[in-house]
Protein backbone atom coordinates (compact mmCIF):
# COMPACT_ATOMS: atom_id res chain seq x y z
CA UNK A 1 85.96 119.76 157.11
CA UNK A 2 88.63 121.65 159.30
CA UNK A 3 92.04 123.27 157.95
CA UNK A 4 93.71 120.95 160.24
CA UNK A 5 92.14 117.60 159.27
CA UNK A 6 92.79 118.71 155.92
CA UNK A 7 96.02 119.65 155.83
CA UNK A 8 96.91 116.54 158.14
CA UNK A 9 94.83 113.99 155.48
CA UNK A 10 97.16 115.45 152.89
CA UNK A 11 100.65 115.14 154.43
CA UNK A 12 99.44 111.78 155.47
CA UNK A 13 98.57 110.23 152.19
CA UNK A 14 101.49 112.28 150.16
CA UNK A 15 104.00 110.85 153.02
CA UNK A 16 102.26 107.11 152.39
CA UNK A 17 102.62 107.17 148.48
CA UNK A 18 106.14 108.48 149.47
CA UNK A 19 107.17 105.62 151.27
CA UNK A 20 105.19 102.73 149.84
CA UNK A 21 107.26 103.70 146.55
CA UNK A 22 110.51 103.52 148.03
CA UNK A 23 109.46 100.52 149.89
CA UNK A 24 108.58 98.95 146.56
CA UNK A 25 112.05 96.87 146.15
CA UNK A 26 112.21 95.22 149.81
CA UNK A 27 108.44 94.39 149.84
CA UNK A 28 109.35 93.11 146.15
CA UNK A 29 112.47 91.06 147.91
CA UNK A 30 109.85 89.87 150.80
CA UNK A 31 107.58 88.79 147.84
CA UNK A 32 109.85 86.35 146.51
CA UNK A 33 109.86 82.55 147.26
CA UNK A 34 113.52 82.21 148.92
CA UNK A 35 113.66 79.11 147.57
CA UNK A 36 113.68 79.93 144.33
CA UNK A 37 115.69 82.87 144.81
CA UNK A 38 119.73 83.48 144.64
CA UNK A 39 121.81 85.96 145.63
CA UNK A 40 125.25 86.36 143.65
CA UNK A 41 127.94 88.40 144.42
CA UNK A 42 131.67 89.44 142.80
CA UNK A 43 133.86 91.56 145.58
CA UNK A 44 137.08 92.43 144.89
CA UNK A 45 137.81 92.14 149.01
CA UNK A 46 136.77 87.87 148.59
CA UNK A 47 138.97 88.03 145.48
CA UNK A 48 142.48 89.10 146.89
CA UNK A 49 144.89 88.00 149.77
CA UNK A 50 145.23 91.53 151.66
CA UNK A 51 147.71 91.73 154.17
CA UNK A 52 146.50 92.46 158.09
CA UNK A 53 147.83 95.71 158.13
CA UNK A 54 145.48 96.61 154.68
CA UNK A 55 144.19 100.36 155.70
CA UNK A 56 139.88 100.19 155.10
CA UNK A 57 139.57 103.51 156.12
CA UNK A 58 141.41 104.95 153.49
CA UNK A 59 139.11 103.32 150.74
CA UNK A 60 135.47 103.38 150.48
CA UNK A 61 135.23 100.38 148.93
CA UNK A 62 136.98 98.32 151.50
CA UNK A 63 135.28 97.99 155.60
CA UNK A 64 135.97 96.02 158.43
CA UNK A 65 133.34 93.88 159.88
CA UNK A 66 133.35 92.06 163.01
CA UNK A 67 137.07 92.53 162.96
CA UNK A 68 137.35 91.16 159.30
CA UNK A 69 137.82 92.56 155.91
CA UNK A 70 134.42 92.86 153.79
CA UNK A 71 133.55 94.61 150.20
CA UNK A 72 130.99 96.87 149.86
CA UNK A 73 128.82 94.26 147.66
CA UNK A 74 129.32 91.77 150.13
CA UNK A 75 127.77 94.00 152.67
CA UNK A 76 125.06 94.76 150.04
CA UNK A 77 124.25 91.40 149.49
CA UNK A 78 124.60 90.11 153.05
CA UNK A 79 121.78 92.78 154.08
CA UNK A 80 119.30 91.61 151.01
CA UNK A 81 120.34 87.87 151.86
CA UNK A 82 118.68 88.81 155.53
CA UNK A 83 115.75 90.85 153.97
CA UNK A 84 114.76 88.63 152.08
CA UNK A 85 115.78 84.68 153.27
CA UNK A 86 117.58 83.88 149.48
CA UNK A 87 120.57 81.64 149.53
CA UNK A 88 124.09 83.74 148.94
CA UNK A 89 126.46 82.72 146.38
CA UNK A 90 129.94 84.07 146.03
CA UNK A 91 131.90 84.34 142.93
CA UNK A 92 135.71 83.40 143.07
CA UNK A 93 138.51 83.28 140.80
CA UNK A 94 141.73 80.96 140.62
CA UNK A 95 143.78 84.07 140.17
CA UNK A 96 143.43 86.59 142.41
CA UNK A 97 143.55 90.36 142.11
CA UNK A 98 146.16 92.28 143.58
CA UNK A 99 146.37 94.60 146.81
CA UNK A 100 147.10 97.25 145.26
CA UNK A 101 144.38 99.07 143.86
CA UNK A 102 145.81 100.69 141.09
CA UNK A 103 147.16 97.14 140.01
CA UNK A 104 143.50 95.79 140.39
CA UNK A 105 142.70 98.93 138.02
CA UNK A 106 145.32 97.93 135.52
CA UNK A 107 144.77 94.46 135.46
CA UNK A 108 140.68 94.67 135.35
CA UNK A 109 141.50 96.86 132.16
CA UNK A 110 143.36 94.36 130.34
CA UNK A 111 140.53 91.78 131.27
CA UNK A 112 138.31 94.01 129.66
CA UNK A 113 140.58 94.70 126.33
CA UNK A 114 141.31 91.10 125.94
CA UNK A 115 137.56 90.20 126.54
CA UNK A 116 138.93 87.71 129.00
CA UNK A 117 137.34 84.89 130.91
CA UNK A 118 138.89 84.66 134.24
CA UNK A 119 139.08 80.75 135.50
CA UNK A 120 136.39 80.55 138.42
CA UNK A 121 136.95 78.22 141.49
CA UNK A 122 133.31 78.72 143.22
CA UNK A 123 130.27 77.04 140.77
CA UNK A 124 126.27 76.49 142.13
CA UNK A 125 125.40 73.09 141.69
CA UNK A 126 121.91 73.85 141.34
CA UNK A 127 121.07 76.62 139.33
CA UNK A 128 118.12 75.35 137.62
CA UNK A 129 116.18 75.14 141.32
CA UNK A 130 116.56 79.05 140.97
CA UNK A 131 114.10 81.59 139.47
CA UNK A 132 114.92 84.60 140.30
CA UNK A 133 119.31 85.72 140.22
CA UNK A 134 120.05 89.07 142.59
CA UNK A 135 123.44 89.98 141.10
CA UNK A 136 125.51 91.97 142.87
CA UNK A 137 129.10 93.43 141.51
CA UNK A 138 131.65 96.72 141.36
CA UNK A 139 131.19 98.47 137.64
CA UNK A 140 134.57 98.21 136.53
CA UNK A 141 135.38 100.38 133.45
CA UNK A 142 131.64 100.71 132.86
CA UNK A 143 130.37 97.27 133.29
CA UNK A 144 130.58 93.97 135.50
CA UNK A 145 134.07 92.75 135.78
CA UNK A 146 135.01 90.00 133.25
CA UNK A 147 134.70 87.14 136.29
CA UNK A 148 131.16 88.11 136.19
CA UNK A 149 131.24 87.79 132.64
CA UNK A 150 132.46 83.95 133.25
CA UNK A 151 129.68 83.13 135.36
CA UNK A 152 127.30 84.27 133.50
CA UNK A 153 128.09 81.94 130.65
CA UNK A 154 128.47 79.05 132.61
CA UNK A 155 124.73 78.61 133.34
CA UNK A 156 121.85 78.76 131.12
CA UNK A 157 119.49 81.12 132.58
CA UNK A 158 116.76 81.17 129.85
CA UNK A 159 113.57 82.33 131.60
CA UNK A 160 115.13 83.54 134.80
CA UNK A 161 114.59 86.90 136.18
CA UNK A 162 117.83 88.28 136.78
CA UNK A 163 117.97 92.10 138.75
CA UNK A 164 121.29 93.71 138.59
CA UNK A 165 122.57 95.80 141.78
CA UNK A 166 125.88 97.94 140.74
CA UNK A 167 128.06 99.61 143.48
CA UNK A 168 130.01 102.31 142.54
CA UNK A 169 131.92 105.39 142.63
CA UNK A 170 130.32 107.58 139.91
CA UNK A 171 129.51 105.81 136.82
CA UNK A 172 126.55 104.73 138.12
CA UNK A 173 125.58 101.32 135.90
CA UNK A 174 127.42 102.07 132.96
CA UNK A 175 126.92 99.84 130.41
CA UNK A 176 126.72 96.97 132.51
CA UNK A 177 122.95 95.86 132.72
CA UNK A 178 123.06 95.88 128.50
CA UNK A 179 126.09 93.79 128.53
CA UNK A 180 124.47 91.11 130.76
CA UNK A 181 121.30 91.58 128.16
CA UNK A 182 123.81 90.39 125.63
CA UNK A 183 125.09 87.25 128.49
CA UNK A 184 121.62 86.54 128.65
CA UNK A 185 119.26 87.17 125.99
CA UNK A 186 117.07 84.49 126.76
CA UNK A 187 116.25 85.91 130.43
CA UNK A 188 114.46 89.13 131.61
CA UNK A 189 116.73 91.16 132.61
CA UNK A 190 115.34 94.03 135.00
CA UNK A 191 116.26 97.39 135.29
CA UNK A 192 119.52 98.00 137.61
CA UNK A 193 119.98 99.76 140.34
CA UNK A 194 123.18 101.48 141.20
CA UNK A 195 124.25 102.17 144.67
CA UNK A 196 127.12 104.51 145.50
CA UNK A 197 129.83 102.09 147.33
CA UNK A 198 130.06 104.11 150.10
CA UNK A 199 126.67 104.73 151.25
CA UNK A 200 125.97 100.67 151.23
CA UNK A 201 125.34 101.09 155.17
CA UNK A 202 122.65 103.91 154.70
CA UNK A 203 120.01 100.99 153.43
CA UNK A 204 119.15 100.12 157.20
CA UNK A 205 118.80 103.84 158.10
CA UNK A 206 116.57 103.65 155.51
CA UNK A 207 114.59 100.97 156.86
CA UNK A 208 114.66 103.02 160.31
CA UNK A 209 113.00 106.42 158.82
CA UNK A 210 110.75 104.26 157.35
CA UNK A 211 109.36 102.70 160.05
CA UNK A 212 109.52 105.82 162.48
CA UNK A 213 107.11 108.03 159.45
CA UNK A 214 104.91 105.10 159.34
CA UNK A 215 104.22 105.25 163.07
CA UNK A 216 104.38 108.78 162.89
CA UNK A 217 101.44 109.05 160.80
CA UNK A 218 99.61 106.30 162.73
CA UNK A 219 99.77 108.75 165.66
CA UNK A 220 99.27 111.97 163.84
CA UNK A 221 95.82 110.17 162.51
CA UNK A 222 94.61 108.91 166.15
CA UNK A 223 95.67 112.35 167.96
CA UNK A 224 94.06 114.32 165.11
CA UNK A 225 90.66 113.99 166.75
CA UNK A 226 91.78 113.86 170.79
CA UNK A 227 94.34 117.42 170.56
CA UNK A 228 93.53 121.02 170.28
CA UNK A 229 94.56 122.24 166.70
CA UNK A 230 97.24 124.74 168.48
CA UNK A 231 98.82 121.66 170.84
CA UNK A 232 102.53 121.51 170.34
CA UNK A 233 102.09 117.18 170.15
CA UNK A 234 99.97 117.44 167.15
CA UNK A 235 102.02 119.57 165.35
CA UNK A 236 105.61 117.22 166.67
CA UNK A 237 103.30 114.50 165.29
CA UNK A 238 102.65 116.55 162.09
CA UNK A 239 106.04 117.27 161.78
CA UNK A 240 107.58 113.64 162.04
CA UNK A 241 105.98 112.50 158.71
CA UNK A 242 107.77 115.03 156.64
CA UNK A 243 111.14 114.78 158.82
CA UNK A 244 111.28 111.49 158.14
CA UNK A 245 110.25 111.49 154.15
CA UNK A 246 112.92 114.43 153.57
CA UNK A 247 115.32 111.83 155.57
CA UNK A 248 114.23 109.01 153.05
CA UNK A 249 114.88 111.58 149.78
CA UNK A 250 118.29 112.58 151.61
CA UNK A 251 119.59 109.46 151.97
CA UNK A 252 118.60 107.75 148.67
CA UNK A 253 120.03 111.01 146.91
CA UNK A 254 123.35 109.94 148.57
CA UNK A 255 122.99 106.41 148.01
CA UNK A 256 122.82 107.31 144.45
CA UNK A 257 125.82 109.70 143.97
């Protein structure tokens, strides 16, 4: 066999492994009867009255879309919501939090001290049609905030599978997945993911570099036979595959911390 088919064999299948692992959690999404599966959400932006002169670009956990205010979980769970055809489910309390964030700071601490149960004013009439519970929140001095805490005893999820998404700005999950263990001890509770709060946009670049190494290969394989081994296309085609992986590694690093 020649160098070249070798050496284009092997970036091939490491790039596919590559990618097929990364792809593992949207295919899983895909996989999922959307019938059975529901999407909840806590934002702190669906949670207070902000004023219309708020500033978003000042905080990464605060956007504007389509000219309104959105949280970076309700971006988050917006985009799985259109991967993957689940219903979306907001939670909402009677109280809202304050504008100001160091208020919001303060006040989530005393939640937390006082093991509070903040009153909820959103409810799913149907749980029990659901299997599978996305859960999407901020960790808030290193766990879900206590409104999440309230929902989560409101329902009996015995023999759901629950999957815990946490946004946010360094603490990564915290302690939050064992906590809603504890909320939930009759359910299987799979490993979290954390997301840093402002990369929540770079999933659907993601998705792009995916799809352009994927084709990249595909071409690399069929011009493999057809171009001279010196030909500067097979070595762009060559190339792509590992541009686009190192992409993939680069972004998910970021997404991460």
């Amino acid at each position: 066999m020649k160098k070249k088919n070798i050496s284009t064999i092997v970036i091939c299948v490491i790039s596919s492994i590559f990618m097929l692992l990364i792809t593992a959690v949207p295919i899983r999404l895909m996989a999922f009867d959307n019938e059975k599966t529901l999407i909840v959400y806590f934002s702190r932006v669906g949670n207070t009255q902000f004023s219309d002169d708020v500033d978003a670009v000042s905080s990464a956990s605060l956007r504007k879309k389509n000219g309104k205010l959105a949280g970076n979980c309700e971006v988050l769970a917006k985009k799985i919501s259109k991967l993957s055809g689940a219903d979306i489910f907001e939670i909402n309390v009677s109280e809202q939090y304050p504008e100001d964030y160091e208020e919001t700071v303060d006040r989530a601490s005393r939640e937390q001290s006082d093991n509070a149960r903040p009153e909820l004013t959103s409810h799913v009439d149907n749980i029990e049609n659901y299997d599978n519970i996305i859960i999407i929140y901020p960790v808030w001095w290193s766990t879900v905030p206590m409104p999440v805490f309230t929902f989560l005893e409101e329902y009996d999820f015995s023999g759901k599978d629950i999957y815990p998404i946490a946004t946010h700005k360094g603490s990564y999950l915290g302690q939050s997945v064992n906590d809603i263990k504890k909320l939930c001890p009759d359910s299987d509770v799979h490993s979290g993911i954390p997301i840093n709060g402002g990369s929540v946009d770079l999933i659907g670049i993601i998705s792009f570099f995916i799809v352009l190494s994927w084709v990249s290969i595909a071409v690399c394989i069929i011009l493999e036979k057809k171009l001279k081994p010196k030909s500067v296309n097979i070595r762009i085609c060559t190339a792509l595959p590992i541009i686009g992986s190192i992409t993939i590694i680069a972004c998910i690093i970021r997404m991460l911390i």
